[in-house]
C-alpha atoms as a PDB file:
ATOM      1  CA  UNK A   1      85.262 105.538 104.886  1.00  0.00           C
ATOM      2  CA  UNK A   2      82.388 105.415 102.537  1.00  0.00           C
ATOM      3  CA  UNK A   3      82.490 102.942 100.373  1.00  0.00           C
ATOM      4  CA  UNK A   4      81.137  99.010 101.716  1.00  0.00           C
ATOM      5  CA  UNK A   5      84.734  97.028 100.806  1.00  0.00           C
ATOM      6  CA  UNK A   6      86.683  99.615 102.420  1.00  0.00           C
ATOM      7  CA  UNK A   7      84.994  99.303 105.700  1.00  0.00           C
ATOM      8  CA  UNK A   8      84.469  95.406 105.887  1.00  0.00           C
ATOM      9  CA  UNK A   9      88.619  95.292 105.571  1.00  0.00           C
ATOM     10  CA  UNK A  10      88.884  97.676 108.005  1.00  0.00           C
ATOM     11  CA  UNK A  11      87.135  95.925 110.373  1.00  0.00           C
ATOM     12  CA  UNK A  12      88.568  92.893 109.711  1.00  0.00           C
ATOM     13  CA  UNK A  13      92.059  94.051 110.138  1.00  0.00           C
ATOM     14  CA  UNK A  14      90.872  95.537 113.483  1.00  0.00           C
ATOM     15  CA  UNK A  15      89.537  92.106 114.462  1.00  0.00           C
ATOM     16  CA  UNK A  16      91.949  90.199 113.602  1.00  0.00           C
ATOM     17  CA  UNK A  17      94.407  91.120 116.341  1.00  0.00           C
ATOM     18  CA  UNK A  18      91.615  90.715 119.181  1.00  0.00           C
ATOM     19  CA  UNK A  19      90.814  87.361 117.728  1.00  0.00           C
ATOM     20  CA  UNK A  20      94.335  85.810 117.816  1.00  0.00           C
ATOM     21  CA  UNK A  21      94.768  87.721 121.651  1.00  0.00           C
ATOM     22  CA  UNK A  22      90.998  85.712 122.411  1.00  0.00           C
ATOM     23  CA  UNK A  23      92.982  82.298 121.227  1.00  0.00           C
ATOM     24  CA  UNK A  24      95.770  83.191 123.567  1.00  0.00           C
ATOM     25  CA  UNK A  25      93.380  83.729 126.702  1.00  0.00           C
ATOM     26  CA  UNK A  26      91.000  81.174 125.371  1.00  0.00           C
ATOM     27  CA  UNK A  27      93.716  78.485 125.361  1.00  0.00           C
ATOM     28  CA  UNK A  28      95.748  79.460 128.646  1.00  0.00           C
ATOM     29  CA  UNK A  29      93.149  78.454 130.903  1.00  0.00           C
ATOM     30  CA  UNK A  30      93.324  74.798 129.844  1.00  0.00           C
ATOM     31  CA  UNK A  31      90.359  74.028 128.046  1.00  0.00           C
ATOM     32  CA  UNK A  32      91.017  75.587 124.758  1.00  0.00           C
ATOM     33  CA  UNK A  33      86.991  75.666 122.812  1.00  0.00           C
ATOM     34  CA  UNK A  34      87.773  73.730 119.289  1.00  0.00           C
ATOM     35  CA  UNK A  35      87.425  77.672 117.717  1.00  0.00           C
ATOM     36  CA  UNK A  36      91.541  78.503 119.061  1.00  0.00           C
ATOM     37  CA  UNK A  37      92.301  75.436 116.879  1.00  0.00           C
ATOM     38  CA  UNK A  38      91.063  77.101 113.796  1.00  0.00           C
ATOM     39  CA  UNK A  39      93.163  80.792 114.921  1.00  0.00           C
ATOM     40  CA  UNK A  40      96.218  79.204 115.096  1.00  0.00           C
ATOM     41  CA  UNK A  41      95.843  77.057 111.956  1.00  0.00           C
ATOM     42  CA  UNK A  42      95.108  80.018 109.890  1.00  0.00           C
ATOM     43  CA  UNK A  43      98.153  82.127 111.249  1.00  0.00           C
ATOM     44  CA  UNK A  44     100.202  78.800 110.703  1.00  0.00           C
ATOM     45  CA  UNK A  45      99.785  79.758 107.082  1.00  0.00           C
ATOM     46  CA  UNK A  46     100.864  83.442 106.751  1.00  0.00           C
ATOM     47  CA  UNK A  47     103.401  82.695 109.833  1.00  0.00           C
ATOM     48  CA  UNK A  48     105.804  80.413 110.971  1.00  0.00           C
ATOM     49  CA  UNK A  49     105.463  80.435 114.468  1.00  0.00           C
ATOM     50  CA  UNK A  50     108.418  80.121 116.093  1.00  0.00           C
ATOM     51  CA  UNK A  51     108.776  79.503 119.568  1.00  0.00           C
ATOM     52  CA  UNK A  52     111.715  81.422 119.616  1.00  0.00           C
ATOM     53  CA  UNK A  53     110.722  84.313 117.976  1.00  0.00           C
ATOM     54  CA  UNK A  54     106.380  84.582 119.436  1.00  0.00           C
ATOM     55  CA  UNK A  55     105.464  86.485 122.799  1.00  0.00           C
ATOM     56  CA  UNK A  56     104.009  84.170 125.358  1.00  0.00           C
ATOM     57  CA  UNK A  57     100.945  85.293 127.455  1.00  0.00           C
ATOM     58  CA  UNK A  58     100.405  83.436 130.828  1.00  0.00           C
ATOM     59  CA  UNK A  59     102.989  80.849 129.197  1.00  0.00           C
ATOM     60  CA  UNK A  60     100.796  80.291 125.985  1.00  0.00           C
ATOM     61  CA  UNK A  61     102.867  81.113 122.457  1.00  0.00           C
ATOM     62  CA  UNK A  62     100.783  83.716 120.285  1.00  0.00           C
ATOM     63  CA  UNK A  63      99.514  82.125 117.212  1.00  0.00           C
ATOM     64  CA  UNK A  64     101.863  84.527 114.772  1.00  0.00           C
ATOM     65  CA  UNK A  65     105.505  85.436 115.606  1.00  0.00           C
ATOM     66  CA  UNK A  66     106.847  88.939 116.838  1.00  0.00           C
ATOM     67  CA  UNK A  67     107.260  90.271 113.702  1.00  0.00           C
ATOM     68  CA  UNK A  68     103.873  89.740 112.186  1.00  0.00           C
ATOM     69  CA  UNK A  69     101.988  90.852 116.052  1.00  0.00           C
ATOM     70  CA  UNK A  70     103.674  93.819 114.691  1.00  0.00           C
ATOM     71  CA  UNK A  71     102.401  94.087 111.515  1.00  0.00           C
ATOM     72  CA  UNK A  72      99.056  93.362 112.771  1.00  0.00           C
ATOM     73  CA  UNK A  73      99.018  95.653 115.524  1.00  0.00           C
ATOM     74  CA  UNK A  74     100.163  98.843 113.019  1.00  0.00           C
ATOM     75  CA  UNK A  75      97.111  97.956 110.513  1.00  0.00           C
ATOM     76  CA  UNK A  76      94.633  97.533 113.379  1.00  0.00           C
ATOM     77  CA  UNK A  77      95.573 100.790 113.994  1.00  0.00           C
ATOM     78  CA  UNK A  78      96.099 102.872 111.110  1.00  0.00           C
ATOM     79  CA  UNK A  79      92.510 100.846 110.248  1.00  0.00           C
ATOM     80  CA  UNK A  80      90.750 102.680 113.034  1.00  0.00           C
ATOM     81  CA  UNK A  81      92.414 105.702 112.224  1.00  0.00           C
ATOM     82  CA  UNK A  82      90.813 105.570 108.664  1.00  0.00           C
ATOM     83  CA  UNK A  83      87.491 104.571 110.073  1.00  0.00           C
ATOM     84  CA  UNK A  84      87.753 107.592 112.234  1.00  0.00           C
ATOM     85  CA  UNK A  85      88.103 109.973 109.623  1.00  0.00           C
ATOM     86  CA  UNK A  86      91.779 110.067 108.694  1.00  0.00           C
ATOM     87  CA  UNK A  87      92.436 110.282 104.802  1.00  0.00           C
ATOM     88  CA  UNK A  88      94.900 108.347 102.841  1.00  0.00           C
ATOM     89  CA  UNK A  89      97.742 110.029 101.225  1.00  0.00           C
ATOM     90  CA  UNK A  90      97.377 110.207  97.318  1.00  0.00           C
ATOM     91  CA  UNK A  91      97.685 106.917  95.225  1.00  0.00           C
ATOM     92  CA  UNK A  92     100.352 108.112  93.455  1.00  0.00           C
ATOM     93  CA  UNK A  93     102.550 108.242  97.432  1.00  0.00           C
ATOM     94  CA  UNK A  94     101.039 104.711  98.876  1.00  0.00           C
ATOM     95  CA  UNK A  95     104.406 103.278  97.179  1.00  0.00           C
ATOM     96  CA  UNK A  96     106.743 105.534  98.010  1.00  0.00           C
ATOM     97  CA  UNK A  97     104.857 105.120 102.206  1.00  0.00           C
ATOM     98  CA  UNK A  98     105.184 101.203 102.172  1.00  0.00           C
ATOM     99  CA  UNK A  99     108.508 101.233 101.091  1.00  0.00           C
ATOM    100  CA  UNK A 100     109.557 104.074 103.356  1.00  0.00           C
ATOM    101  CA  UNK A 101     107.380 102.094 106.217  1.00  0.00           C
ATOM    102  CA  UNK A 102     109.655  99.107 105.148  1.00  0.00           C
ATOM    103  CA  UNK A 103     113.108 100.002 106.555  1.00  0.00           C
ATOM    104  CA  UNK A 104     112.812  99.524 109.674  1.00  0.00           C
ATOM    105  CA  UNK A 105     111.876  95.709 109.369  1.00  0.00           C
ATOM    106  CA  UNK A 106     113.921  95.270 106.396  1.00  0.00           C
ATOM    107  CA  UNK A 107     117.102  96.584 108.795  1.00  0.00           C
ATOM    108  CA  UNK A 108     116.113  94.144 111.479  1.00  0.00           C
ATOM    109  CA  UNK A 109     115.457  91.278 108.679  1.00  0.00           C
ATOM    110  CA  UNK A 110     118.839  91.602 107.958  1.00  0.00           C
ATOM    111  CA  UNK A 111     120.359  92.048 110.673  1.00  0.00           C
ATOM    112  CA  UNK A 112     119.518  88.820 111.826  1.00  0.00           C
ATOM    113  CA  UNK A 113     119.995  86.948 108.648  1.00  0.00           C
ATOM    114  CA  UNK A 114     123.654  87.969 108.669  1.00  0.00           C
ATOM    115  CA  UNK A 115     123.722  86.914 112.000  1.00  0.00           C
ATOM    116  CA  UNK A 116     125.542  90.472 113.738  1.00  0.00           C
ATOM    117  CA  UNK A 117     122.550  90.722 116.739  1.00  0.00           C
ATOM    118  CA  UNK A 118     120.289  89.336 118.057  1.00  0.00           C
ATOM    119  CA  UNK A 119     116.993  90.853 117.281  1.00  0.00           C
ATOM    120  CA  UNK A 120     114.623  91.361 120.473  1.00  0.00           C
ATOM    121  CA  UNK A 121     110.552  89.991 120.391  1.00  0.00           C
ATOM    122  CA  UNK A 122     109.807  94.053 121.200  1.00  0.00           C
ATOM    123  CA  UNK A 123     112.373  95.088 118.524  1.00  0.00           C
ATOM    124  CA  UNK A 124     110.962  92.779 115.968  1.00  0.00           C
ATOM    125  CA  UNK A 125     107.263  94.127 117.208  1.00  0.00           C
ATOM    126  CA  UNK A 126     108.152  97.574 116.631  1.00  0.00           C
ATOM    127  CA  UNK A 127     110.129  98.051 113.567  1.00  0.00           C
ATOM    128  CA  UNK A 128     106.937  96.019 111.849  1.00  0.00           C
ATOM    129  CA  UNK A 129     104.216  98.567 113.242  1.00  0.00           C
ATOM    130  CA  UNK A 130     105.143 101.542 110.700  1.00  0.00           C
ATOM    131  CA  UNK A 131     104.919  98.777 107.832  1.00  0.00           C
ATOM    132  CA  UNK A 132     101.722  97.563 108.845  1.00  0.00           C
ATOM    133  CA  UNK A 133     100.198 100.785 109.346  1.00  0.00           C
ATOM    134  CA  UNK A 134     101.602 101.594 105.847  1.00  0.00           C
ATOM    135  CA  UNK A 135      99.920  98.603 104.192  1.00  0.00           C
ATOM    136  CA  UNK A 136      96.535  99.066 105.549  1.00  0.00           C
ATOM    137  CA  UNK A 137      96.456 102.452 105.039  1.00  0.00           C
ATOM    138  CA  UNK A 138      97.432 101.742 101.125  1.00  0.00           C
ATOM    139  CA  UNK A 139      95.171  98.921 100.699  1.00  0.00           C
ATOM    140  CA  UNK A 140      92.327 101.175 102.363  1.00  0.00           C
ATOM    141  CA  UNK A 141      92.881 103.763  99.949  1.00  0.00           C
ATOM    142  CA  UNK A 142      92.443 102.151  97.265  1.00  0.00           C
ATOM    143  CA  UNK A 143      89.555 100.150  98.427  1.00  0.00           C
ATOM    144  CA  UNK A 144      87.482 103.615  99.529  1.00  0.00           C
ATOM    145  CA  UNK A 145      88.475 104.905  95.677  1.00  0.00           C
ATOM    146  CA  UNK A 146      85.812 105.808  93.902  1.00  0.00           C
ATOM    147  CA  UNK A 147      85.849 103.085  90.253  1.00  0.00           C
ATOM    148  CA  UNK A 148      86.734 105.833  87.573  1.00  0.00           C
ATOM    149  CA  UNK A 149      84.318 105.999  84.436  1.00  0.00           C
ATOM    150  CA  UNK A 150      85.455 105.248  81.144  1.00  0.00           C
ATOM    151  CA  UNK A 151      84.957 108.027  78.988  1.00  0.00           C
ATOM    152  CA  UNK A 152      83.937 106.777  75.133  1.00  0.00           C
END
């Protein structure tokens, strides 16, 4: 990754994960600092936190749910895969990847909205990586683009 945007949204999708598991440690002994506050307001607005549907860590609740751990986890990820060195497919696939990417979540999205199974924490978790992954690695494409120059 050359280019300054691409690798300040890299990072921060690699942080991101290991700030929200800091919260979770942070908080289980006790004496949360006033900082865990802040984590788990912010993922209280991309996330609805369900009890039912977050991990617990040493009986603390994460501060997104299952699904969304998952979608973190997969950009982290595919975000340290691009900072190593890995290229993104061409702009004219990122669409066709996300949506491809997007089954798996969209089949276990449904499947719990009609109500035929219940949908596992770990399912949830791993149908979501693939999407994640997708996203950052389509968002950090087009970030690490080069602006074309108008011609005229």
């Amino acid at each position: 990754m050359t280019r300054p945007l691409a690798r300040w949204l890299a990072a921060a999708a690699v942080a991101w994960p290991l700030v929200a598991t800091a919260a979770v440690w942070e908080r289980s002994d006790g004496h949360p600092a006033g900082w865990t506050t802040l984590v788990y307001a912010a993922a209280s607005r991309i996330c609805h936190q369900r009890p039912d549907r977050s991990f617990r860590t040493a009986g603390v609740q994460w501060p997104v749910c299952s699904r969304c751990s998952g979608l973190y986890l997969g950009a982290a990820a595919a975000a340290l895969m691009m900072m190593a060195g890995a290229r993104s497919p061409r702009r004219d696939r990122l669409l066709t990847m996300v949506v491809v990417a997007s089954v798996p979540t969209a089949v276990t999205w449904v499947t719990e909205w009609l109500g035929h199974v219940p949908v596992a924490d770990l399912v949830r978790t791993a149908a979501a990586l693939p999407l994640g992954a997708a996203i950052a690695v389509a968002i950090l494409g087009v970030a690490n683009e080069r602006p074309s120059r108008a011609i005229g």
